[in-house]
PDB file of N, CA and C in Angstrom:
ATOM      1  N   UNK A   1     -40.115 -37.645 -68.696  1.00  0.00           N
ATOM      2  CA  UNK A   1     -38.718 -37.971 -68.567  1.00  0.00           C
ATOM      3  C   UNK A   1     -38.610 -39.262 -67.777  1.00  0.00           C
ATOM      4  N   UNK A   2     -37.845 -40.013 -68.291  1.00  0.00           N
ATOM      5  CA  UNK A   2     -37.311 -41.289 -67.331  1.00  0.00           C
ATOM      6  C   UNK A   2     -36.334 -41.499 -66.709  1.00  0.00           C
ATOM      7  N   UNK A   3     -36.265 -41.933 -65.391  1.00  0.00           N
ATOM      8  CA  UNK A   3     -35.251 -41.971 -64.584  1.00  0.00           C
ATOM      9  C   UNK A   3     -34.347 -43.135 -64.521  1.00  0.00           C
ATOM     10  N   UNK A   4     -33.306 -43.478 -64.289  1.00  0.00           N
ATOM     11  CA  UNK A   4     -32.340 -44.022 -64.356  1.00  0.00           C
ATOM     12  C   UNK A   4     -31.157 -44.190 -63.423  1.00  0.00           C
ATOM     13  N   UNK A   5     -31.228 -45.107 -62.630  1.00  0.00           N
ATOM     14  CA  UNK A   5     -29.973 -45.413 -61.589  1.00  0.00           C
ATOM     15  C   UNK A   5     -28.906 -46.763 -62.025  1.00  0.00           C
ATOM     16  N   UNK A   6     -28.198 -46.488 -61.886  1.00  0.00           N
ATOM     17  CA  UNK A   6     -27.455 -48.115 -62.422  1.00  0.00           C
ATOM     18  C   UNK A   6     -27.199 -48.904 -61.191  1.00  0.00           C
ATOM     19  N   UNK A   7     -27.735 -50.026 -61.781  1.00  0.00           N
ATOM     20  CA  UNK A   7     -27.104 -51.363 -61.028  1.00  0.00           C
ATOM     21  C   UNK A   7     -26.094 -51.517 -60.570  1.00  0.00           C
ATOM     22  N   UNK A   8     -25.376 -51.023 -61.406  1.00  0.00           N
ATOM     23  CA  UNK A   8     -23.402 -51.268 -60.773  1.00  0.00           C
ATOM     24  C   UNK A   8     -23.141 -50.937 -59.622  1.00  0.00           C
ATOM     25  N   UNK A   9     -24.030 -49.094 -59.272  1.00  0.00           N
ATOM     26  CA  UNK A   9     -23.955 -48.683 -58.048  1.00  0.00           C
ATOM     27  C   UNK A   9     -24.376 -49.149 -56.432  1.00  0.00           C
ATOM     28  N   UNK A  10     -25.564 -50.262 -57.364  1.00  0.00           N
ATOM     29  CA  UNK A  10     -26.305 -50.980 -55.932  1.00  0.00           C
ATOM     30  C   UNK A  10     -27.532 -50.581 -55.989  1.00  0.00           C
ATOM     31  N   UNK A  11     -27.823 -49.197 -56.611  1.00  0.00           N
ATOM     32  CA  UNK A  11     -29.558 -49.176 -56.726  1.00  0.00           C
ATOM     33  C   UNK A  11     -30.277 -49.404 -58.025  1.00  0.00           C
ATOM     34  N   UNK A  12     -31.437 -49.365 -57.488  1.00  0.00           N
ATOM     35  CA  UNK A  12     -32.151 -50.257 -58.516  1.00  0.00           C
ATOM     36  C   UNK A  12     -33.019 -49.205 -59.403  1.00  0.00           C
ATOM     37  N   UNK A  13     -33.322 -49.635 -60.675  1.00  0.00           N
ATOM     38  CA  UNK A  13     -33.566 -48.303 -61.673  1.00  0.00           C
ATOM     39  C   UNK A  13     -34.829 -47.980 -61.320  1.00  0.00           C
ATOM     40  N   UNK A  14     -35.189 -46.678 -61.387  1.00  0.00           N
ATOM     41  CA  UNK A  14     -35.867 -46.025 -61.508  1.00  0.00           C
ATOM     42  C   UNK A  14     -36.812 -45.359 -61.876  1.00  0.00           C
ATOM     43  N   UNK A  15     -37.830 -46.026 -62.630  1.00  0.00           N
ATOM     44  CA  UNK A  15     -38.870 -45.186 -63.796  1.00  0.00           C
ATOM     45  C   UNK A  15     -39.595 -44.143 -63.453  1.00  0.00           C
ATOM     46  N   UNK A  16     -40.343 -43.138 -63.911  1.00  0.00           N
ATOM     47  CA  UNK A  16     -40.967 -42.157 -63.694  1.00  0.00           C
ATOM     48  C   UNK A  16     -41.393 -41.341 -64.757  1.00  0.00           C
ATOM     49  N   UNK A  17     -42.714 -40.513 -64.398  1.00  0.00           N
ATOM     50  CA  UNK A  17     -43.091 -39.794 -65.668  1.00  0.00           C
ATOM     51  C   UNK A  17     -43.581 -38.138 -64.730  1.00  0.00           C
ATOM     52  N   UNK A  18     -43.733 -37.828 -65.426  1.00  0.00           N
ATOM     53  CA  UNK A  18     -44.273 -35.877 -64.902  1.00  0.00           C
ATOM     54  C   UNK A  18     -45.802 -35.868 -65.362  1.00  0.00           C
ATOM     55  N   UNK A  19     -46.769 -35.809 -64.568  1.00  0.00           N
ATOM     56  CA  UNK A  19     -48.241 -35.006 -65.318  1.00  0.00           C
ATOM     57  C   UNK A  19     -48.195 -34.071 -65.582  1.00  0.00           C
ATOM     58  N   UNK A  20     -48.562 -33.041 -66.330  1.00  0.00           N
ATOM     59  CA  UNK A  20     -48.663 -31.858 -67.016  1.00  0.00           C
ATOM     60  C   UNK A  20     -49.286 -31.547 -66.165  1.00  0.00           C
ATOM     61  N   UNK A  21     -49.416 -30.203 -65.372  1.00  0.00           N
ATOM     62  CA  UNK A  21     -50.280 -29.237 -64.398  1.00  0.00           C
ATOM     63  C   UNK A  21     -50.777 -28.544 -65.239  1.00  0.00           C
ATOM     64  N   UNK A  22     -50.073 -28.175 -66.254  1.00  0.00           N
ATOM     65  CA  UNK A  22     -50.578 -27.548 -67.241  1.00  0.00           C
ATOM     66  C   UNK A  22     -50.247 -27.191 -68.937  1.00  0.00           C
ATOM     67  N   UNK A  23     -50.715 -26.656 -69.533  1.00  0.00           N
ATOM     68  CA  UNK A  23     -50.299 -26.986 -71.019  1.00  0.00           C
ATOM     69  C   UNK A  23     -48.795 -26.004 -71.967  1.00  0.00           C
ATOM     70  N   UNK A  24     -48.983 -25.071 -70.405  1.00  0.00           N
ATOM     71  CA  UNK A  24     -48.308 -24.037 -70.661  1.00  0.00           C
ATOM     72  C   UNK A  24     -46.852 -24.279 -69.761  1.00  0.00           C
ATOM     73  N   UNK A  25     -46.832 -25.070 -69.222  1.00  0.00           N
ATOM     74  CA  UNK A  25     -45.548 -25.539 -68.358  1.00  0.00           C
ATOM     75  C   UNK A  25     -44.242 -25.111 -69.133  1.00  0.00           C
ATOM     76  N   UNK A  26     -43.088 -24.375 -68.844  1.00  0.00           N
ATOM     77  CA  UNK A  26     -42.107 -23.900 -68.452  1.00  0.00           C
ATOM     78  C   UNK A  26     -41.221 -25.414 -69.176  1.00  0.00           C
ATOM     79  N   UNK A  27     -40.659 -25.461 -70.015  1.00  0.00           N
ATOM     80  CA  UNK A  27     -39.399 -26.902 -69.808  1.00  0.00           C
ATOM     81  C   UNK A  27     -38.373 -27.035 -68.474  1.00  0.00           C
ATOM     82  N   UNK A  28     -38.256 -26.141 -67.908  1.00  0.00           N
ATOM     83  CA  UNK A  28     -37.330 -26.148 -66.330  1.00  0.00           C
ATOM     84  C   UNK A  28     -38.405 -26.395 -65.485  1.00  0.00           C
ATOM     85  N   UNK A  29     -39.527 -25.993 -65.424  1.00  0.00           N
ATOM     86  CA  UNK A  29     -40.172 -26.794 -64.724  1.00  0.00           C
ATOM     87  C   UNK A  29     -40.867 -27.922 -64.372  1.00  0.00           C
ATOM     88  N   UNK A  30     -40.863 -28.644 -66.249  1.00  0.00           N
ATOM     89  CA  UNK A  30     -41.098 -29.887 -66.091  1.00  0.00           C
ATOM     90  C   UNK A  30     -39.775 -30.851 -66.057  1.00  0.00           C
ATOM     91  N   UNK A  31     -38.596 -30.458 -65.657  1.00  0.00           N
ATOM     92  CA  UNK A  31     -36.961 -31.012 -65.063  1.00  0.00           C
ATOM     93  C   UNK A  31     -37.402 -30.898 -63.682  1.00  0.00           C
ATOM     94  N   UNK A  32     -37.605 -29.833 -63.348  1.00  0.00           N
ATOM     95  CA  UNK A  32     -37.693 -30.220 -62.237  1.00  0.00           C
ATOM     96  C   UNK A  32     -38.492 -30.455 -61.414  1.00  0.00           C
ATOM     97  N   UNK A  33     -39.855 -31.177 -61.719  1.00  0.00           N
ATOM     98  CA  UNK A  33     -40.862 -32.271 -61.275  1.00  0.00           C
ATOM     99  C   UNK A  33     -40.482 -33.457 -61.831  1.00  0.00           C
ATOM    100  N   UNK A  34     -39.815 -33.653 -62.920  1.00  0.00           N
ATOM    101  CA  UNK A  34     -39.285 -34.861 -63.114  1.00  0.00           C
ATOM    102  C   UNK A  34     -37.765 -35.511 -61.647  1.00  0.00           C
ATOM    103  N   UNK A  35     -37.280 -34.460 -61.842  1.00  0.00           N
ATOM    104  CA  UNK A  35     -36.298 -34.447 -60.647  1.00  0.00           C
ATOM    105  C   UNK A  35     -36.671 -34.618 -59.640  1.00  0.00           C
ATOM    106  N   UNK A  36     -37.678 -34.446 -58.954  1.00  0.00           N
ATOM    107  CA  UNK A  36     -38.308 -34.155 -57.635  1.00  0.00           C
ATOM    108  C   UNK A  36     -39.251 -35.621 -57.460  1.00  0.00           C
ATOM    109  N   UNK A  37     -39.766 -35.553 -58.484  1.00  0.00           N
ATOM    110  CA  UNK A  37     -40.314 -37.220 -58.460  1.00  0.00           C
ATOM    111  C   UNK A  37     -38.997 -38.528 -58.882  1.00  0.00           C
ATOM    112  N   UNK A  38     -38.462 -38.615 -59.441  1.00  0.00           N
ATOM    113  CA  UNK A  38     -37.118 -39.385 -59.160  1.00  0.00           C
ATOM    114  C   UNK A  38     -36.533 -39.275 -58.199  1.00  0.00           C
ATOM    115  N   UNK A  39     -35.902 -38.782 -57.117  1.00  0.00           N
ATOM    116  CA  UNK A  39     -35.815 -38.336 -56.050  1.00  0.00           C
ATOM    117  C   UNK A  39     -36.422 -38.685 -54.963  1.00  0.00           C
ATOM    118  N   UNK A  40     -38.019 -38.995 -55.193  1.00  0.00           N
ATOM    119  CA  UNK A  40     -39.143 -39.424 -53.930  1.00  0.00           C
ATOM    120  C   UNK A  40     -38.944 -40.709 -54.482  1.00  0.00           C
ATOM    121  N   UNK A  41     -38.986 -41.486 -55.893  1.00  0.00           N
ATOM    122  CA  UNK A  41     -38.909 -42.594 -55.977  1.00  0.00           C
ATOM    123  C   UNK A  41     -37.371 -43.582 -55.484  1.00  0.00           C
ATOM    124  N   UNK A  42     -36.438 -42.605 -55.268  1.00  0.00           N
ATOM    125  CA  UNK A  42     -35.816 -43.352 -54.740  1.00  0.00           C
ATOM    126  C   UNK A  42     -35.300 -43.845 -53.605  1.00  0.00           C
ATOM    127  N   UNK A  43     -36.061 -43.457 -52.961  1.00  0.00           N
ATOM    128  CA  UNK A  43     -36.606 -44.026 -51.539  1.00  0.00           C
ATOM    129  C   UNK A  43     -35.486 -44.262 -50.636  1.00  0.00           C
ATOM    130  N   UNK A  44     -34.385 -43.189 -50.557  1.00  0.00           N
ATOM    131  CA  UNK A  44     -33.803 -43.367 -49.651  1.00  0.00           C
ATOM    132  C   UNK A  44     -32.472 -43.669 -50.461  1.00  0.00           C
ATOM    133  N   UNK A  45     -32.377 -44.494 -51.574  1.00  0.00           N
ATOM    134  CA  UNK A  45     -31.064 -44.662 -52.395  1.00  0.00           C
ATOM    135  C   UNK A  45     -30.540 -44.161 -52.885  1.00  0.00           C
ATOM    136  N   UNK A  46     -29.010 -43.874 -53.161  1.00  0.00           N
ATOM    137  CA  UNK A  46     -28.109 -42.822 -53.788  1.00  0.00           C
ATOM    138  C   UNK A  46     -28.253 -42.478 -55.010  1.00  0.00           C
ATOM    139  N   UNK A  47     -28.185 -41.703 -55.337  1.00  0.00           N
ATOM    140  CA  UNK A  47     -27.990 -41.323 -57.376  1.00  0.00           C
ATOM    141  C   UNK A  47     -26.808 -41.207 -57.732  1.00  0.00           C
ATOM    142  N   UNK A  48     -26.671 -41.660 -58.689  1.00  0.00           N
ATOM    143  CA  UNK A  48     -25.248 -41.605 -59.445  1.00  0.00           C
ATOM    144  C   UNK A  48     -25.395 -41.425 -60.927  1.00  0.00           C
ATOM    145  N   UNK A  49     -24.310 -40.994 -60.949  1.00  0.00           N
ATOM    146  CA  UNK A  49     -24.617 -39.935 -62.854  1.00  0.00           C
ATOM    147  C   UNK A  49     -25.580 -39.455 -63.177  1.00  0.00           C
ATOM    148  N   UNK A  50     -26.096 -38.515 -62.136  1.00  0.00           N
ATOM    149  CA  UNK A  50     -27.267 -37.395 -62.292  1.00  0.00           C
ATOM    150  C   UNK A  50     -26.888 -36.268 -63.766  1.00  0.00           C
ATOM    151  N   UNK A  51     -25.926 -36.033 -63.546  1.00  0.00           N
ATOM    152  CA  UNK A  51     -25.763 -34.707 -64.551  1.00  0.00           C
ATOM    153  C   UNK A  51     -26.102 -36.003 -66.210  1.00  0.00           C
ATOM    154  N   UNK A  52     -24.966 -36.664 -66.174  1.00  0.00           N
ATOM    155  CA  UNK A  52     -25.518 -37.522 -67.265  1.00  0.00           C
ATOM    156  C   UNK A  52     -26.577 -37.236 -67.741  1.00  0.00           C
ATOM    157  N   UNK A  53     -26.992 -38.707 -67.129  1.00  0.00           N
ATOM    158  CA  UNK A  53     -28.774 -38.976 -67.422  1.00  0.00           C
ATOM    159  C   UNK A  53     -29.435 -37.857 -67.388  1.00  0.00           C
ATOM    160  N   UNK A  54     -29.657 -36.474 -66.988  1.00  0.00           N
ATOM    161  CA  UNK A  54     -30.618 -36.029 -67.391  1.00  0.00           C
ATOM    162  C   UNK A  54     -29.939 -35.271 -68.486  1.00  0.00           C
ATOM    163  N   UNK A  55     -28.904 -35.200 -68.801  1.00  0.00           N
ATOM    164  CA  UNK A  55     -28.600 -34.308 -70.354  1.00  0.00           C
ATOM    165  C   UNK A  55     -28.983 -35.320 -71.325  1.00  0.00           C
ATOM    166  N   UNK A  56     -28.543 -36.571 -71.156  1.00  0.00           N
ATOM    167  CA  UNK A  56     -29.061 -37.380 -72.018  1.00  0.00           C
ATOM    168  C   UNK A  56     -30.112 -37.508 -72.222  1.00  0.00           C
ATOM    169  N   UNK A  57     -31.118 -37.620 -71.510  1.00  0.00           N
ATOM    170  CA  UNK A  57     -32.752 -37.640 -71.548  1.00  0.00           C
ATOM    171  C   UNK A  57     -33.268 -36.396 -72.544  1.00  0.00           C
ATOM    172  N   UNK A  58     -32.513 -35.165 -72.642  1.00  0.00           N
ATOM    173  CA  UNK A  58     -32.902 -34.227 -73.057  1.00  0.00           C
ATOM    174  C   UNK A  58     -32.302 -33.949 -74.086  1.00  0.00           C
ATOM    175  N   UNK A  59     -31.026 -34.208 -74.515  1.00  0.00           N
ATOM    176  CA  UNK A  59     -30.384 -34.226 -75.294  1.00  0.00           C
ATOM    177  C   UNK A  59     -30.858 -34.513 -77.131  1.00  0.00           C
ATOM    178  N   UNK A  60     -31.295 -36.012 -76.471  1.00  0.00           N
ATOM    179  CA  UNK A  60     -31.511 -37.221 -77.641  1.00  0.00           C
ATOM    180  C   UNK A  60     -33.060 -36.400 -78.337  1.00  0.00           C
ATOM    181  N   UNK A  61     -34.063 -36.403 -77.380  1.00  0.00           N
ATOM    182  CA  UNK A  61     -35.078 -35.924 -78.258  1.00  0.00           C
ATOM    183  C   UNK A  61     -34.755 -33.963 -78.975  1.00  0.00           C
ATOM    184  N   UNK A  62     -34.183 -33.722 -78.442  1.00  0.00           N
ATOM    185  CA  UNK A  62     -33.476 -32.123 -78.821  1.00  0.00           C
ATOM    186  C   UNK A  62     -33.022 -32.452 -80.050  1.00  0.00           C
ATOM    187  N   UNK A  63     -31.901 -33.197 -80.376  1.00  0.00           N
ATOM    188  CA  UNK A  63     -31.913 -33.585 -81.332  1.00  0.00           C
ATOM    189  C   UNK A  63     -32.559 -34.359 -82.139  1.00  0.00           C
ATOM    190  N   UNK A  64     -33.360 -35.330 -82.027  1.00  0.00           N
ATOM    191  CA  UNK A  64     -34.420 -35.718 -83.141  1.00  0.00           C
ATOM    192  C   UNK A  64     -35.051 -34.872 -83.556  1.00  0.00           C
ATOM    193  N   UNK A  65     -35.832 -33.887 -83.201  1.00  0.00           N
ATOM    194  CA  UNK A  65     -36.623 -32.987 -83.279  1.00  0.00           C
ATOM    195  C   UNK A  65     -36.366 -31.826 -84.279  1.00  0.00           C
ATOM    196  N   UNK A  66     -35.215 -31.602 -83.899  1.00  0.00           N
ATOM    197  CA  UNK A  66     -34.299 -30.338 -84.691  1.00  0.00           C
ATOM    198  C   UNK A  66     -33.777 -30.893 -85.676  1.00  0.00           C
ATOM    199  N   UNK A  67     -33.477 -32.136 -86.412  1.00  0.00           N
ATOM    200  CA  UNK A  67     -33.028 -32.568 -86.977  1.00  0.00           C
ATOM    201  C   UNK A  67     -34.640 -33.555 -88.190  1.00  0.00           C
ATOM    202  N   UNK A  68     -35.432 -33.091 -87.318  1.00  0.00           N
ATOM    203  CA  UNK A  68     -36.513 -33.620 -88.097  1.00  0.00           C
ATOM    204  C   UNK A  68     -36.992 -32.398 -88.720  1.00  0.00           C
ATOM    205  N   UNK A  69     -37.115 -31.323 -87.950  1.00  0.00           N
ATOM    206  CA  UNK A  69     -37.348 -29.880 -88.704  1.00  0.00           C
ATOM    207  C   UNK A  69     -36.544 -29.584 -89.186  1.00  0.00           C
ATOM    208  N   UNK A  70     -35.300 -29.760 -89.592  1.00  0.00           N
ATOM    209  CA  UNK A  70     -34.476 -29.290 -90.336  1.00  0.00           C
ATOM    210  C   UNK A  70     -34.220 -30.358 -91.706  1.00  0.00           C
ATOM    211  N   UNK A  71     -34.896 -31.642 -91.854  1.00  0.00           N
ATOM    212  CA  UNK A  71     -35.331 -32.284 -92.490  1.00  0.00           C
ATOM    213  C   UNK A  71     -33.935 -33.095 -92.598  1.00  0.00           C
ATOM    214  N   UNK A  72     -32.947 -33.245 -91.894  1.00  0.00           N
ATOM    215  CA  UNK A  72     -31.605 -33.898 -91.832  1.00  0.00           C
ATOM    216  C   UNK A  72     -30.636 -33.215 -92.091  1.00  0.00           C
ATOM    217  N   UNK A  73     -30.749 -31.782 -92.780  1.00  0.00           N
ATOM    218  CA  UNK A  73     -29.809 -31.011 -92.837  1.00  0.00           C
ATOM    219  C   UNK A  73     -29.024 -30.672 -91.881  1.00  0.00           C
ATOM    220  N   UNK A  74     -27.831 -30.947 -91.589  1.00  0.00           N
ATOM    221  CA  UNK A  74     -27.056 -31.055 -90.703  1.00  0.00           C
ATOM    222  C   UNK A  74     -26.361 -29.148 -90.479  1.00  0.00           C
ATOM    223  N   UNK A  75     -26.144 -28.087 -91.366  1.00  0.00           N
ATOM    224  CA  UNK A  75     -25.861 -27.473 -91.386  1.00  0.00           C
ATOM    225  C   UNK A  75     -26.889 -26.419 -90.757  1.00  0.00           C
ATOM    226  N   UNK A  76     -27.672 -26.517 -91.109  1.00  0.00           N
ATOM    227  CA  UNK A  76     -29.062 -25.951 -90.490  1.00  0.00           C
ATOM    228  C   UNK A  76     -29.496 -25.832 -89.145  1.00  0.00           C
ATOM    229  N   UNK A  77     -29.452 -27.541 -88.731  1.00  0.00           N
ATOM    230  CA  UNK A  77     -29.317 -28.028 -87.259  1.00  0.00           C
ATOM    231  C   UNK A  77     -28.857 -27.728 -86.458  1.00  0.00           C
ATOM    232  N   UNK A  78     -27.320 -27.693 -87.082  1.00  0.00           N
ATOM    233  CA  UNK A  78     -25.822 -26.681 -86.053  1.00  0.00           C
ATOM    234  C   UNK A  78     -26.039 -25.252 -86.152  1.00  0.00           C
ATOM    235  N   UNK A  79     -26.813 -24.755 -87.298  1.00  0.00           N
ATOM    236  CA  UNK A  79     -26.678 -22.842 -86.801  1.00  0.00           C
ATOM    237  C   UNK A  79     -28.235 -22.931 -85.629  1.00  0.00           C
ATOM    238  N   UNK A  80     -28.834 -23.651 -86.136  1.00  0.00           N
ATOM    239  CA  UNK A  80     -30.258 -23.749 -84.912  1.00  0.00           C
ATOM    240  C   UNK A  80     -30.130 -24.077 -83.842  1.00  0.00           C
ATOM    241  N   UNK A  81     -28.928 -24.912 -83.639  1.00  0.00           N
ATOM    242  CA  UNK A  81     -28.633 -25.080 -82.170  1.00  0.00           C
ATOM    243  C   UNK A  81     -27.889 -24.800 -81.576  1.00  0.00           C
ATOM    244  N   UNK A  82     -27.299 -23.956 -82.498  1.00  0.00           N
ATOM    245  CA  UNK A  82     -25.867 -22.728 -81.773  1.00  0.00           C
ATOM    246  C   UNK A  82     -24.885 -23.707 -81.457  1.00  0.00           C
ATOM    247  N   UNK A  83     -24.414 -24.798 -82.381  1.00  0.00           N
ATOM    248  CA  UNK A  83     -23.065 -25.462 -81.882  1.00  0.00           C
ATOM    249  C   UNK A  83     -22.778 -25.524 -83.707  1.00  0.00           C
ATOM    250  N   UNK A  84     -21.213 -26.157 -83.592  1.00  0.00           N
ATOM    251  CA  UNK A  84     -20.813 -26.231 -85.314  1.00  0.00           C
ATOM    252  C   UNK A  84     -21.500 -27.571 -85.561  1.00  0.00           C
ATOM    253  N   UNK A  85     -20.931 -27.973 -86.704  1.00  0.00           N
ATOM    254  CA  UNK A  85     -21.604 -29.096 -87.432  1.00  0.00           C
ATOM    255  C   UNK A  85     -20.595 -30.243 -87.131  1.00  0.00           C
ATOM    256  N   UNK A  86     -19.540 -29.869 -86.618  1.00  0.00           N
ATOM    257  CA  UNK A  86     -18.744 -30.822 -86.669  1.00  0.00           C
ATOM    258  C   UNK A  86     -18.974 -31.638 -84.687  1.00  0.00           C
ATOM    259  N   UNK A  87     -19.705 -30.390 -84.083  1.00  0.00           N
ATOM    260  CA  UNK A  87     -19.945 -31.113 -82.629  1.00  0.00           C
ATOM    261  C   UNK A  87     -21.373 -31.623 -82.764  1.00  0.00           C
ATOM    262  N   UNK A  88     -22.213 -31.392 -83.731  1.00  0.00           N
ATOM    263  CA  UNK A  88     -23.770 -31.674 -83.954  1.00  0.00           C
ATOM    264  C   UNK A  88     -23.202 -33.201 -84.644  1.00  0.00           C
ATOM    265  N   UNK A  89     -22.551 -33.689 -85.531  1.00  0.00           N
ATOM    266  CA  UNK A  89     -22.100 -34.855 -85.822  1.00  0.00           C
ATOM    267  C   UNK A  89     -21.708 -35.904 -84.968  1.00  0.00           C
ATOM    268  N   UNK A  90     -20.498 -35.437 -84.137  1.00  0.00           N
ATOM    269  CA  UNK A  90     -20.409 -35.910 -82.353  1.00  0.00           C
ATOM    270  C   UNK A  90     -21.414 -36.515 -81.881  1.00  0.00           C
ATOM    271  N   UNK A  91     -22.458 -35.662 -81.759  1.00  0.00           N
ATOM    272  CA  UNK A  91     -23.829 -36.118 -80.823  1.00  0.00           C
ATOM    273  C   UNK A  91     -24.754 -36.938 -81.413  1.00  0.00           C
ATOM    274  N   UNK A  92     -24.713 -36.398 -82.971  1.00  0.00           N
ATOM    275  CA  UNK A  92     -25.916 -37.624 -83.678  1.00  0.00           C
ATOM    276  C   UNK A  92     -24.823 -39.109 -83.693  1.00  0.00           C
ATOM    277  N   UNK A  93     -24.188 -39.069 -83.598  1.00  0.00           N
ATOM    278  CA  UNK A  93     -23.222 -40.359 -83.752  1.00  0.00           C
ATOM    279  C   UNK A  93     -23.366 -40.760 -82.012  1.00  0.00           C
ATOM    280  N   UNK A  94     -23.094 -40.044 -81.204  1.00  0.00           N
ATOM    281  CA  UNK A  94     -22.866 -40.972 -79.569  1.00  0.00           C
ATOM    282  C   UNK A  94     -24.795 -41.072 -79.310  1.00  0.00           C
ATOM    283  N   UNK A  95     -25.642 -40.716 -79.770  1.00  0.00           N
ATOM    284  CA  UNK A  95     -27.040 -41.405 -79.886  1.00  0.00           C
ATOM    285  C   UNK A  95     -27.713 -41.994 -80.995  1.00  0.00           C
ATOM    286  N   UNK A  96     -26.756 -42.077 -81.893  1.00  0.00           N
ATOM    287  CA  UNK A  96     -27.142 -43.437 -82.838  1.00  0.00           C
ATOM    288  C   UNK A  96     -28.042 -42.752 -84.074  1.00  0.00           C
ATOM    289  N   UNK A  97     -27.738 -41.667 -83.985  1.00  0.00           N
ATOM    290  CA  UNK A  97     -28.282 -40.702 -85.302  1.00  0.00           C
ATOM    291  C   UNK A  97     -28.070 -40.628 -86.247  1.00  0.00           C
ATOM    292  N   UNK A  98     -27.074 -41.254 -86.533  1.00  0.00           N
ATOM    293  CA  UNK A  98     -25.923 -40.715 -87.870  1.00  0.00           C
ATOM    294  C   UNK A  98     -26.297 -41.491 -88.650  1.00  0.00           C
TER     295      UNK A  98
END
């Protein structure tokens, strides 16, 4: 996962990655070593649009993914991801999917 602070706020961005401890890792637990190392990297500076950025981070490949196994079928996608088709459209459109 990559981290992200904006400029606007005054701090300066953030990169970061998670090592795998292991192969079997938990997805909440690799959020939150990603979190925990963003956090040490920012050395003292504020975060801003936390909730954002990390839905977005998670979001975008959630959907590629599901939308690659579902081979673009959009109807498929929305019963697999438990939302309608008309909010799965929403999202492939505000990340450039559509």
């Amino acid at each position: 996962m990559r981290g992200e602070v904006s400029a606007v706020q005054g701090v300066r961005t953030a990169e970061f990655a998670v090592t795998k401890k292991r192969t079997t890792e938990p997805l909440s637990e690799c959020v939150r070593d990603a979190l925990n190392s963003y956090f040490r990297q920012l050395d003292g500076h504020a975060a801003a649009d936390l909730y954002q950025m990390v839905i977005s981070e998670v979001e975008l490949p959630l959907l590629e993914t599901v939308m690659e196994h579902t081979r673009g079928n959009q109807t498929k996608a929305a019963a697999l991801l438990g939302i309608s088709r008309s909010t799965l459209r929403k999202k492939l459109a505000t990340h450039g999917l559509d």
